[in-house]
C-alpha atoms as a PDB file:
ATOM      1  CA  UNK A   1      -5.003  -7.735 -14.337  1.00  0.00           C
ATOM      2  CA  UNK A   2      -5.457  -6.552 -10.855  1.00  0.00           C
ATOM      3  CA  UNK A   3      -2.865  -7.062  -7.831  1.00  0.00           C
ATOM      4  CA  UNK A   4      -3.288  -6.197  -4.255  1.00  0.00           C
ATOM      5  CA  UNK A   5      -0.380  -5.845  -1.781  1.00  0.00           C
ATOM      6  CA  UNK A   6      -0.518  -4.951   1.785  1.00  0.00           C
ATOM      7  CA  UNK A   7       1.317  -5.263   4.905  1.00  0.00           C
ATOM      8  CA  UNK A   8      -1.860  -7.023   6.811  1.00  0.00           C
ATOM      9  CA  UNK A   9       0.369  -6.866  10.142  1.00  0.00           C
ATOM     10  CA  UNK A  10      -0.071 -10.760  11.280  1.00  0.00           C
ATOM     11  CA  UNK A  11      -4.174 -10.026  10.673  1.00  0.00           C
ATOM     12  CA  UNK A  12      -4.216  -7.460  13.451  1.00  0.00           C
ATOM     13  CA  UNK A  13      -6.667  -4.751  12.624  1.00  0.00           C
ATOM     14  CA  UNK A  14      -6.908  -1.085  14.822  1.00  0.00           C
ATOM     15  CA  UNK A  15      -9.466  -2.848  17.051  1.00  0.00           C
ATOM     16  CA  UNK A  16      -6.908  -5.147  18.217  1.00  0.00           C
ATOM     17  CA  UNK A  17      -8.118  -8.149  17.213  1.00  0.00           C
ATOM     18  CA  UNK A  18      -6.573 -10.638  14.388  1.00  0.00           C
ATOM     19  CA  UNK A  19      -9.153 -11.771  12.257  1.00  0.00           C
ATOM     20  CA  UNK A  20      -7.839 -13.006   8.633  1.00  0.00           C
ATOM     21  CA  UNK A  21     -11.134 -13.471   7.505  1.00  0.00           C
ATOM     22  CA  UNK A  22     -11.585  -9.766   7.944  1.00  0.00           C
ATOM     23  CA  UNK A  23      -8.068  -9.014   5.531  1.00  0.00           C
ATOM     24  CA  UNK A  24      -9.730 -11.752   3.129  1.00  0.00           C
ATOM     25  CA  UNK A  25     -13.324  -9.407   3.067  1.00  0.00           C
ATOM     26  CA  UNK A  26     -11.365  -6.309   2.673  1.00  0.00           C
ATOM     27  CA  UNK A  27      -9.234  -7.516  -0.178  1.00  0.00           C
ATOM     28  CA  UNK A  28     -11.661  -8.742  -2.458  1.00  0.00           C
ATOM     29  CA  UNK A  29     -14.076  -5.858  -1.286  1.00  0.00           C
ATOM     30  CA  UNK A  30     -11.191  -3.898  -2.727  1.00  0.00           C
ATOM     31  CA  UNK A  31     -10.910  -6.033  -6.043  1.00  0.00           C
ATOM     32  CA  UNK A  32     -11.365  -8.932  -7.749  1.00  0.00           C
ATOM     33  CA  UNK A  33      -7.999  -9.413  -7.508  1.00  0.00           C
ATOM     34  CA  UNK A  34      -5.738 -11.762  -9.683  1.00  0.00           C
ATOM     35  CA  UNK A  35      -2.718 -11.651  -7.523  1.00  0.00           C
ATOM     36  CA  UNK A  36      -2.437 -10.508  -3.588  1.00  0.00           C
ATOM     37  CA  UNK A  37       1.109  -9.598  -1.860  1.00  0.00           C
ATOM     38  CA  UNK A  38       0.727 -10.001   1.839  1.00  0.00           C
ATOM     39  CA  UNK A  39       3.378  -8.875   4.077  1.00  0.00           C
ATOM     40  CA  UNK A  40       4.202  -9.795   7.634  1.00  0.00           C
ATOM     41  CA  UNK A  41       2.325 -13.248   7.595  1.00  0.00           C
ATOM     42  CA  UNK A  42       3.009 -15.076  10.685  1.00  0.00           C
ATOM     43  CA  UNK A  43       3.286 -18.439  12.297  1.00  0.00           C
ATOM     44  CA  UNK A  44       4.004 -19.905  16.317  1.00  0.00           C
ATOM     45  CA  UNK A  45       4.451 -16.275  17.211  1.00  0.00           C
ATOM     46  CA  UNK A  46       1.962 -16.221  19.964  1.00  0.00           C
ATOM     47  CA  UNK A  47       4.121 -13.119  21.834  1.00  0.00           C
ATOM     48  CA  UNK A  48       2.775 -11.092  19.293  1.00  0.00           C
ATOM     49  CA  UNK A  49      -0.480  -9.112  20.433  1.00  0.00           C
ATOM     50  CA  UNK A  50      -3.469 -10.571  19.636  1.00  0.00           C
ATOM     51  CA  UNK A  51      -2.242 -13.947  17.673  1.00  0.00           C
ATOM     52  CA  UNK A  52      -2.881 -17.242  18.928  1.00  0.00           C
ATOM     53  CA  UNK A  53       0.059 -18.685  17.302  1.00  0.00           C
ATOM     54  CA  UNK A  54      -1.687 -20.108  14.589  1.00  0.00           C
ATOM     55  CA  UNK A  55      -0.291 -20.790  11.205  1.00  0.00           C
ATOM     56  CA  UNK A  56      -1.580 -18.144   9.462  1.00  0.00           C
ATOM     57  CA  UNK A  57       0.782 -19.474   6.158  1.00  0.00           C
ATOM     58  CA  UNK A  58      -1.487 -22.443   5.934  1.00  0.00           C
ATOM     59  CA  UNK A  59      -5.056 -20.514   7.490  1.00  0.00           C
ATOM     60  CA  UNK A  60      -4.520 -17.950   4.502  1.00  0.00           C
ATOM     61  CA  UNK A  61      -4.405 -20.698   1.868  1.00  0.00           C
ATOM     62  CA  UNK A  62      -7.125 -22.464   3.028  1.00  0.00           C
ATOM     63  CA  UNK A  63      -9.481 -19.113   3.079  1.00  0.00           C
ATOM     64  CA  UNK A  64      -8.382 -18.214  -0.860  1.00  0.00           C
ATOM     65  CA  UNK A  65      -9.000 -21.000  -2.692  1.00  0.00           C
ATOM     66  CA  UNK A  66      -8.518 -20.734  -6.442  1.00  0.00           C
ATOM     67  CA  UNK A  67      -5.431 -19.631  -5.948  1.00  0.00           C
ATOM     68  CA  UNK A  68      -1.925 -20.781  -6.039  1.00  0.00           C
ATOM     69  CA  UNK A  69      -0.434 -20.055  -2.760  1.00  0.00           C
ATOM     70  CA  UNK A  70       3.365 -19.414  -2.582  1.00  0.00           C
ATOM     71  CA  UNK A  71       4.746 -18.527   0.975  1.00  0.00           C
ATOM     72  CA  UNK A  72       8.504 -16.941   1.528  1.00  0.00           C
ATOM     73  CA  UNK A  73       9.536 -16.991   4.941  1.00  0.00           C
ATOM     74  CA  UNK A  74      12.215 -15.022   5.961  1.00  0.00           C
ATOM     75  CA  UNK A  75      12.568 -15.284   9.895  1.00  0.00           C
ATOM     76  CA  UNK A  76      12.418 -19.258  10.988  1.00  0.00           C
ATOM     77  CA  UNK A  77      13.240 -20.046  14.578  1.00  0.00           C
ATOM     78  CA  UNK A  78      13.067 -22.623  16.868  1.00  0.00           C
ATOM     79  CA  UNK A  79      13.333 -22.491  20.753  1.00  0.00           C
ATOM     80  CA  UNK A  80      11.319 -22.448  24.148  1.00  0.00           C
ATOM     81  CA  UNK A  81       8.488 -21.110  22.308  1.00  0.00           C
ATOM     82  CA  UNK A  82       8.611 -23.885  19.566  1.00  0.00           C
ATOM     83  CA  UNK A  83       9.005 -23.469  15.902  1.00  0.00           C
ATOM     84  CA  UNK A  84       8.019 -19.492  14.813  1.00  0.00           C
ATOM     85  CA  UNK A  85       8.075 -18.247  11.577  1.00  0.00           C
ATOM     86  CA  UNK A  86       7.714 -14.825   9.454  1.00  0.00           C
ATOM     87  CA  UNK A  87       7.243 -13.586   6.186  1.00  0.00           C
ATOM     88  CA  UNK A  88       5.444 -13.128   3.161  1.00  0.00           C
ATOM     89  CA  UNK A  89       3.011 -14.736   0.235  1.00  0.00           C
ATOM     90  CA  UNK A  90       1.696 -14.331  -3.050  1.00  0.00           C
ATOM     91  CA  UNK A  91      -1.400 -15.585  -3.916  1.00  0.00           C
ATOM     92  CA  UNK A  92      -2.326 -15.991  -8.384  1.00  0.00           C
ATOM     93  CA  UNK A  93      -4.930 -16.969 -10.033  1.00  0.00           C
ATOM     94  CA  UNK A  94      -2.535 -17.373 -13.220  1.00  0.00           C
ATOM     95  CA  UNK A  95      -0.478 -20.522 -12.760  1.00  0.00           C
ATOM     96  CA  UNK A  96       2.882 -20.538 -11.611  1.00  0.00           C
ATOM     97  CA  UNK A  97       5.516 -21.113 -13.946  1.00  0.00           C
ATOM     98  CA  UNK A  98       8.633 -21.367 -11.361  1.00  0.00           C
ATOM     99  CA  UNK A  99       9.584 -19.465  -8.124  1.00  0.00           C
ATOM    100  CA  UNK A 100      12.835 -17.482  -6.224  1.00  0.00           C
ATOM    101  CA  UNK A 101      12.976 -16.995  -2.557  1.00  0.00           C
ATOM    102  CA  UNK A 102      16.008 -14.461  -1.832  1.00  0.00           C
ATOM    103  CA  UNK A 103      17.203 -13.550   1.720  1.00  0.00           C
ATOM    104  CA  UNK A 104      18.407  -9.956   1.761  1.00  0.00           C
ATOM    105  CA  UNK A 105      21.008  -8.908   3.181  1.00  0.00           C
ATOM    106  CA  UNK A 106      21.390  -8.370   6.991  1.00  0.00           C
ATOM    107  CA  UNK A 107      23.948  -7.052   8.569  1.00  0.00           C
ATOM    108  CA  UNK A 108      24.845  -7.444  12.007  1.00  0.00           C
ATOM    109  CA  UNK A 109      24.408  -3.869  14.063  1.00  0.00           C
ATOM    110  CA  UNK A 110      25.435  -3.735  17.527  1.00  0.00           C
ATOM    111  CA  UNK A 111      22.383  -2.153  19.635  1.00  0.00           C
ATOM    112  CA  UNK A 112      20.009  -1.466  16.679  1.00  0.00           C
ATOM    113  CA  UNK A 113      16.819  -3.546  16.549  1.00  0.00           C
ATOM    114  CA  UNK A 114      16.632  -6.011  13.138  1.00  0.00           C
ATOM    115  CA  UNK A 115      15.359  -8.887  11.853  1.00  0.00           C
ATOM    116  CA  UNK A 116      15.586 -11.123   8.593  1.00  0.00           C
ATOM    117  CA  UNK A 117      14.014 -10.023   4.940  1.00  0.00           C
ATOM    118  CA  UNK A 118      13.081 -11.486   1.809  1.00  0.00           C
ATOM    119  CA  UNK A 119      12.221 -11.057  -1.443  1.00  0.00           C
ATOM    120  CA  UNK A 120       9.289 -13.574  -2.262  1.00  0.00           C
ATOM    121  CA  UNK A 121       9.728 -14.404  -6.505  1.00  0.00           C
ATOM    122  CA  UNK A 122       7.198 -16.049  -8.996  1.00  0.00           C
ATOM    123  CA  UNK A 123       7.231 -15.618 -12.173  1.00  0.00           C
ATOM    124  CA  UNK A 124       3.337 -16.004 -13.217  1.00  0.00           C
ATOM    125  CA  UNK A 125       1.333 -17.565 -16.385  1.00  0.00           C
ATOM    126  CA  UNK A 126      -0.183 -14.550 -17.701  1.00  0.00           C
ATOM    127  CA  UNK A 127      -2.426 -13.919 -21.211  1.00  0.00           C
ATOM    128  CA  UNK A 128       0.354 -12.082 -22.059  1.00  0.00           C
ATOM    129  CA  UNK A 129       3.076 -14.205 -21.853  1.00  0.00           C
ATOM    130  CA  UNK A 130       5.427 -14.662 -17.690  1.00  0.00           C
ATOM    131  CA  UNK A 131       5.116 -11.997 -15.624  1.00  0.00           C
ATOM    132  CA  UNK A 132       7.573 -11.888 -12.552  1.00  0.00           C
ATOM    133  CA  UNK A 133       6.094 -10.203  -9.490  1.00  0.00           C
ATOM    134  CA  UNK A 134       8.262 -10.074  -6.426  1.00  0.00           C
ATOM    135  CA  UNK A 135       7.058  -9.171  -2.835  1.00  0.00           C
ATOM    136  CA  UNK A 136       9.061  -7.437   0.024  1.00  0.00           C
ATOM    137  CA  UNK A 137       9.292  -6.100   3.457  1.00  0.00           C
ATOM    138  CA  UNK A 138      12.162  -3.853   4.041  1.00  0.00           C
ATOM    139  CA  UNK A 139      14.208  -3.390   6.897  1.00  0.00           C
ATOM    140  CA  UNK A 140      12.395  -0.176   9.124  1.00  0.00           C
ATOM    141  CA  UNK A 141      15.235   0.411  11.617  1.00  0.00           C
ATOM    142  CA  UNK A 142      18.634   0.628   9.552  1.00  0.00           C
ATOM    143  CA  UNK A 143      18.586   3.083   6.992  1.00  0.00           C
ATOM    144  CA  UNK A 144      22.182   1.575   5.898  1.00  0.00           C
ATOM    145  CA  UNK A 145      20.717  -1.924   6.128  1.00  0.00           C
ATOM    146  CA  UNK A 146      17.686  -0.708   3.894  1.00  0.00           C
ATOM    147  CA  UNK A 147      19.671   0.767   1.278  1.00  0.00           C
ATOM    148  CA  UNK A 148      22.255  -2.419   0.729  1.00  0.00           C
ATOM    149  CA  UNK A 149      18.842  -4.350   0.397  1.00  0.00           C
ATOM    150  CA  UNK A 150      17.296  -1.878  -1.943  1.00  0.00           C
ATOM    151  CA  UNK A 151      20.780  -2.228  -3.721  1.00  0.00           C
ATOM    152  CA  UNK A 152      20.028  -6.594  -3.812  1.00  0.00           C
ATOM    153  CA  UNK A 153      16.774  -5.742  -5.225  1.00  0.00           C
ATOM    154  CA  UNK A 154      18.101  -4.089  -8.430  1.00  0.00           C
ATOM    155  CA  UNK A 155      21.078  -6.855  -8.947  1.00  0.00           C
ATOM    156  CA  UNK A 156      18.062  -9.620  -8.515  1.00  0.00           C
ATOM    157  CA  UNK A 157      16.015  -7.505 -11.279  1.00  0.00           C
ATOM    158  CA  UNK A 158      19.126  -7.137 -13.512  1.00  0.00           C
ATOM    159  CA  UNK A 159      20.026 -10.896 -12.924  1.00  0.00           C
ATOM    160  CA  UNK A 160      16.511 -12.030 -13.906  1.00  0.00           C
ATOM    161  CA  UNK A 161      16.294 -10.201 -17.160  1.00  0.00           C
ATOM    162  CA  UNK A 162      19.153 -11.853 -18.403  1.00  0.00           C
ATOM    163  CA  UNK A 163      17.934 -14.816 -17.463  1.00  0.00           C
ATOM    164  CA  UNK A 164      14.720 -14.144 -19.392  1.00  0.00           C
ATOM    165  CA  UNK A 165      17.147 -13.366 -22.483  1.00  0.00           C
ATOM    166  CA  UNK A 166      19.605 -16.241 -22.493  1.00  0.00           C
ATOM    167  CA  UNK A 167      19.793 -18.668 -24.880  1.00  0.00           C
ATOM    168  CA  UNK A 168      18.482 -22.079 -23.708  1.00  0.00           C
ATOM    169  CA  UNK A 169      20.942 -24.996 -23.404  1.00  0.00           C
ATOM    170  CA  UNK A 170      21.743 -27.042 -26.709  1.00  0.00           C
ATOM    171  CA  UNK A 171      20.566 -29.946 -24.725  1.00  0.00           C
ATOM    172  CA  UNK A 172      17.088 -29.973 -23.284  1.00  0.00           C
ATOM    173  CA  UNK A 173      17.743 -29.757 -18.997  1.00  0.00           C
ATOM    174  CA  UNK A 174      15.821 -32.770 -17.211  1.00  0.00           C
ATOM    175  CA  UNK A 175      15.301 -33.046 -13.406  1.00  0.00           C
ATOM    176  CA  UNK A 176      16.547 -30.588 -11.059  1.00  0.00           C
ATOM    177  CA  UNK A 177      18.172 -28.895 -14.169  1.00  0.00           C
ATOM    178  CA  UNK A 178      14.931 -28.308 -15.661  1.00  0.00           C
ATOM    179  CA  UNK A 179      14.976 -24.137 -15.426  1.00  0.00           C
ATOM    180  CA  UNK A 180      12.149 -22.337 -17.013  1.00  0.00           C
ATOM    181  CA  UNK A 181      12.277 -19.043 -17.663  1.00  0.00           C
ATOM    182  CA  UNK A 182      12.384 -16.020 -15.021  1.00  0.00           C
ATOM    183  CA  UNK A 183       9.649 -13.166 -16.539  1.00  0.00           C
ATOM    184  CA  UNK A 184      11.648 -10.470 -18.024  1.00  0.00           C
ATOM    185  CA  UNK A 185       8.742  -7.868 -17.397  1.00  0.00           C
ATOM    186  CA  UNK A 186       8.474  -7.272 -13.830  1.00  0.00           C
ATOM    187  CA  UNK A 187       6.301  -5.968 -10.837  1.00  0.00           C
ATOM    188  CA  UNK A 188       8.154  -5.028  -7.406  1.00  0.00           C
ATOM    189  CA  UNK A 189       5.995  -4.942  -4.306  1.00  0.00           C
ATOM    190  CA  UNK A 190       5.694  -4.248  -0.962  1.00  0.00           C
ATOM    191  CA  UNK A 191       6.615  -2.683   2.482  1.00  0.00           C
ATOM    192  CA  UNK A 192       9.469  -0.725   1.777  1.00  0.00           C
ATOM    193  CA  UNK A 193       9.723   1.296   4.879  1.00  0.00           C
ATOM    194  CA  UNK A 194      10.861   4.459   3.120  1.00  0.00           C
ATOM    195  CA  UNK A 195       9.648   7.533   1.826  1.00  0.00           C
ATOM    196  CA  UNK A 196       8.854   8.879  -1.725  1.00  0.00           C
ATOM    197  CA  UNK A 197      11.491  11.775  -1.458  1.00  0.00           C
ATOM    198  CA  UNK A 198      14.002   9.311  -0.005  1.00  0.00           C
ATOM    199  CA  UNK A 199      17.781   7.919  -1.096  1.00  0.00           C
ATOM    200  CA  UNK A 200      16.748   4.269  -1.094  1.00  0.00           C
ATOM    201  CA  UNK A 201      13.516   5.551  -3.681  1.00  0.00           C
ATOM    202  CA  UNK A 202      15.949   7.532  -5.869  1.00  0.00           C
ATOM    203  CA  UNK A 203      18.185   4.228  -5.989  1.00  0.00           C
ATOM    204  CA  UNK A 204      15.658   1.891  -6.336  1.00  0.00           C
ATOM    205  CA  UNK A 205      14.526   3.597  -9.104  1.00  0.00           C
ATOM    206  CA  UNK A 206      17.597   4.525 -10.904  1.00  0.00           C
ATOM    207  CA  UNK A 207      19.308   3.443 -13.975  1.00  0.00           C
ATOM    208  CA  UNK A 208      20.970  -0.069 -13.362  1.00  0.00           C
ATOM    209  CA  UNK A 209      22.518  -0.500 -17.222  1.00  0.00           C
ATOM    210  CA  UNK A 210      21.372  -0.290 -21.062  1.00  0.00           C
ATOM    211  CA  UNK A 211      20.025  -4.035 -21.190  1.00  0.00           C
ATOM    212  CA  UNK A 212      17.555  -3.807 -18.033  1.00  0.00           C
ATOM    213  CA  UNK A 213      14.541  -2.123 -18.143  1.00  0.00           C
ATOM    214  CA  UNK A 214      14.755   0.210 -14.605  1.00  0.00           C
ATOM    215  CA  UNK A 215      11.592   0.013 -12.299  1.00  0.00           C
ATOM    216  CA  UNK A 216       9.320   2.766 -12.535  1.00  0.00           C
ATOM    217  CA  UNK A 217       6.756   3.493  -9.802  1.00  0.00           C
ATOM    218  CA  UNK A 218       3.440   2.851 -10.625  1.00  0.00           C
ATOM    219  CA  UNK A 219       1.779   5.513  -8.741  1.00  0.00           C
ATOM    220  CA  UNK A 220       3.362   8.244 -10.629  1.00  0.00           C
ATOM    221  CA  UNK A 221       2.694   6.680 -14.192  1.00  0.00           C
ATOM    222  CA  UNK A 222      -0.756   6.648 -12.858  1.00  0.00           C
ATOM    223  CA  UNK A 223      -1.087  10.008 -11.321  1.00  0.00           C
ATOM    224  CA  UNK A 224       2.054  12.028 -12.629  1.00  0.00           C
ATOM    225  CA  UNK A 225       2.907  14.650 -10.011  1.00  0.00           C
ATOM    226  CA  UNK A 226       0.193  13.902  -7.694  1.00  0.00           C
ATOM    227  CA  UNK A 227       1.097  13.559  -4.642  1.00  0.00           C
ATOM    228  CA  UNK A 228       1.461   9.027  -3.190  1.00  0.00           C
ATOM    229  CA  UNK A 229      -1.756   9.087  -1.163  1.00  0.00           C
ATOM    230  CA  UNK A 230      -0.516   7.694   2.279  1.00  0.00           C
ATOM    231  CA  UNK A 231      -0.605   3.891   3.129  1.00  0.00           C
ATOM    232  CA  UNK A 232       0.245   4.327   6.852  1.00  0.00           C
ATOM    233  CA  UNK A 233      -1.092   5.605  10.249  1.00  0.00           C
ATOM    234  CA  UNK A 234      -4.644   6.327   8.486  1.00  0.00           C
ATOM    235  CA  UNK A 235      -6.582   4.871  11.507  1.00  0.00           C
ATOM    236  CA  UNK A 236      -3.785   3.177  14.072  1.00  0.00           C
ATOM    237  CA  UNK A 237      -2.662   6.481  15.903  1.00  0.00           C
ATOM    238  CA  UNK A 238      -1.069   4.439  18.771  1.00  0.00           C
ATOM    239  CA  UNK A 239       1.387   3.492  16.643  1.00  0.00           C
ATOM    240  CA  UNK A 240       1.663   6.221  14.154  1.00  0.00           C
ATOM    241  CA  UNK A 241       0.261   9.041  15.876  1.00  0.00           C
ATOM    242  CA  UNK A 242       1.645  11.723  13.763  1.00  0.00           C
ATOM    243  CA  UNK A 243       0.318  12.642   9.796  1.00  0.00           C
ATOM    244  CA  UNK A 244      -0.330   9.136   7.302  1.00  0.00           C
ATOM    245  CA  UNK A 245       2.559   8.708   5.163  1.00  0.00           C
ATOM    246  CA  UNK A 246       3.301   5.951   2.540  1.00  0.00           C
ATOM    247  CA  UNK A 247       6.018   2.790   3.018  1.00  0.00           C
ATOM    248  CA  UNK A 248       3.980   0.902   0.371  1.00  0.00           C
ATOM    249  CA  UNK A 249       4.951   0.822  -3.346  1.00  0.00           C
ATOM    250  CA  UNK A 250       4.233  -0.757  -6.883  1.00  0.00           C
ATOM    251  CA  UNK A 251       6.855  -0.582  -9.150  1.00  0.00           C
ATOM    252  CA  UNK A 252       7.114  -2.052 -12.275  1.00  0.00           C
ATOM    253  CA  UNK A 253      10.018  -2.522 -14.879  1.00  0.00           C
ATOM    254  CA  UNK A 254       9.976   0.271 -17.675  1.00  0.00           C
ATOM    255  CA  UNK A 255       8.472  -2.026 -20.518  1.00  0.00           C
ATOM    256  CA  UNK A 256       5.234  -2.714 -18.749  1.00  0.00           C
ATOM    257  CA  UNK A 257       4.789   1.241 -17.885  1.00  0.00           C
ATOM    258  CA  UNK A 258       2.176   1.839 -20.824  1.00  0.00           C
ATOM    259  CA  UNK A 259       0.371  -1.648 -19.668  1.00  0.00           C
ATOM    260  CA  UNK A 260      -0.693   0.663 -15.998  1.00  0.00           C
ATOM    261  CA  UNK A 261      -4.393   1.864 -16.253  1.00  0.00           C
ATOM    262  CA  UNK A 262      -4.551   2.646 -12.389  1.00  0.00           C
ATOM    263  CA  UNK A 263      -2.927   2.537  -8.714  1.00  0.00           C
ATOM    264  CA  UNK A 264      -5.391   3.367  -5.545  1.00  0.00           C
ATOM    265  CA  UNK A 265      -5.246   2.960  -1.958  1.00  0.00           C
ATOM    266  CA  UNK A 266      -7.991   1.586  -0.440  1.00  0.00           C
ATOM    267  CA  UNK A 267      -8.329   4.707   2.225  1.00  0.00           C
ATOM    268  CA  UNK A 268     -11.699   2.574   4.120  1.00  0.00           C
ATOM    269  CA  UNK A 269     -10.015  -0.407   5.842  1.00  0.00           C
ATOM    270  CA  UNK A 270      -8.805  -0.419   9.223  1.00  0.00           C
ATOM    271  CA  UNK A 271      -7.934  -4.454   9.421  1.00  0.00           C
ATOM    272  CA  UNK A 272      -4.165  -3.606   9.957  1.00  0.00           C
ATOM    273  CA  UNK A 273      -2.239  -0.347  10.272  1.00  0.00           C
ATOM    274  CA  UNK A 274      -1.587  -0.423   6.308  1.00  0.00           C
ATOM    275  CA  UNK A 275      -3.852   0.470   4.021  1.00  0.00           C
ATOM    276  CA  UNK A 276      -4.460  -2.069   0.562  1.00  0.00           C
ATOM    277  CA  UNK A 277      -3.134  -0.714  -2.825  1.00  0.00           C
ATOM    278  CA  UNK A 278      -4.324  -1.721  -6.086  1.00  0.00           C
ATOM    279  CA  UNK A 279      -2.427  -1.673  -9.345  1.00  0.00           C
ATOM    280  CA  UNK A 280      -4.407  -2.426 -12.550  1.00  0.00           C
ATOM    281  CA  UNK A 281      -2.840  -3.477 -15.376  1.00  0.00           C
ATOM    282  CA  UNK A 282      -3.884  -3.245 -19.153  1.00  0.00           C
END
């Protein structure tokens, strides 16, 4: 199993231009990927530089098809400039078996710059047996505001393994009721807008109690002590002008650790200011 995720920054590459059939090329030059995590997808935002507005939810479906498309938007406005929204997807070739959209939490800060995030859920069809992956896009600004959503992530991955143990109903659920199961082994991706040596990465990856597996980062089951290669500021200096660093992660839950046969950054691409990272899965 392969899985891309990257922040493709509404299509915007270093050259200016948005061109999602340039983050499409680079992807699958990348891999023959099985699952893609796409951050900052938008739609109706045409104030943003270089987008025409254009649903870009709907133009990335169309331009992957063979794959189940599953959107999670997390900013949704309406106003002068008409109906805008912002978020992220996950794309699967395995078939979906059900789907979570959480809004983090978001605190109001008087004077400091925020917006809306979400954690984007499916669990997936896999060979070997549901797989929950679950794409985000931390808060960059608020470190506070970052941590109490790093905190939401671990009660969502604690909630969802119990749900993945519980005992079904006696009765058989019908209708809305009908709940299938959440994936107890689980994959945690995204834009986390923190560091490797930081207090949100030493809480994300902490203990959370004896019946749920903790997430592990994939990188250093991969490479050990090596140092993450960076995932940021690689080729857009006007934005990052200082050294690369990394914001973008793959963790996965402790019982799928011996499953991880690789994690790379694709270090080539300059279609957005992040850089593509592959995980590869046994």
């Amino acid at each position: 199993m392969q899985l891309i995720t990257w922040n493709i920054q509404w299509g915007r590459g270093v050259d200016g231009r948005v061109d999602l059939d340039r983050i499409v090329a680079h992807a699958k030059r990348l891999a023959d990927f099985d699952v893609l995590c796409l951050q900052e997808i938008s739609g109706g935002y045409t104030e943003l530089p270089g987008s025409d507005g254009g649903d870009q939810f709907a133009d990335l479906a169309r331009r992957l098809p063979g794959y189940h498309a599953l959107d999670g938007v997390a900013t949704e406005v309406w106003g002068a400039s008409g109906h805008r929204r912002f978020g992220n997807m996950i794309f699967s070739r395995y078939p979906l078996l059900r789907a979570c959209r959480y809004l983090l939490p978001w605190q109001p800060q008087s004077g400091t710059k925020s917006m809306q995030r979400i954690a984007l859920e499916a669990t997936l069809v896999t060979p070997s047996g549901p797989l929950r992956v679950t794409t985000t896009h931390l808060e960059y600004y608020d470190p506070a505001q970052r941590m109490a959503q790093v905190s939401r992530l671990r009660e969502l991955h604690r909630e969802a393994v119990a749900h993945a143990r519980a005992v079904p109903a006696s009765e058989p659920s019908e209708g809305a009721f009908y709940a299938p199961a959440r994936g107890g082994p689980a994959i945690l991706t995204g834009d986390f807008n923190f560091l490797p040596d930081s207090a949100e990465y030493r809480s994300l990856t902490a203990p959370i109690d004896a019946d749920t597996p903790p997430y592990r980062d994939a990188w250093r089951l991969a490479h050990a002590q090596l140092p993450h290669a960076p995932s940021v500021g690689m080729y857009d200096k006007a934005q990052w002008p200082g050294a690369p660093f990394t914001f973008d992660f793959l963790f996965v839950s402790e019982d799928l650790g011996a499953r991880v046969r690789e994690v790379s950054v694709d270090d080539t691409s300059d279609a957005s200011d992040h850089q593509p990272t592959l995980l590869t899965l046994a």
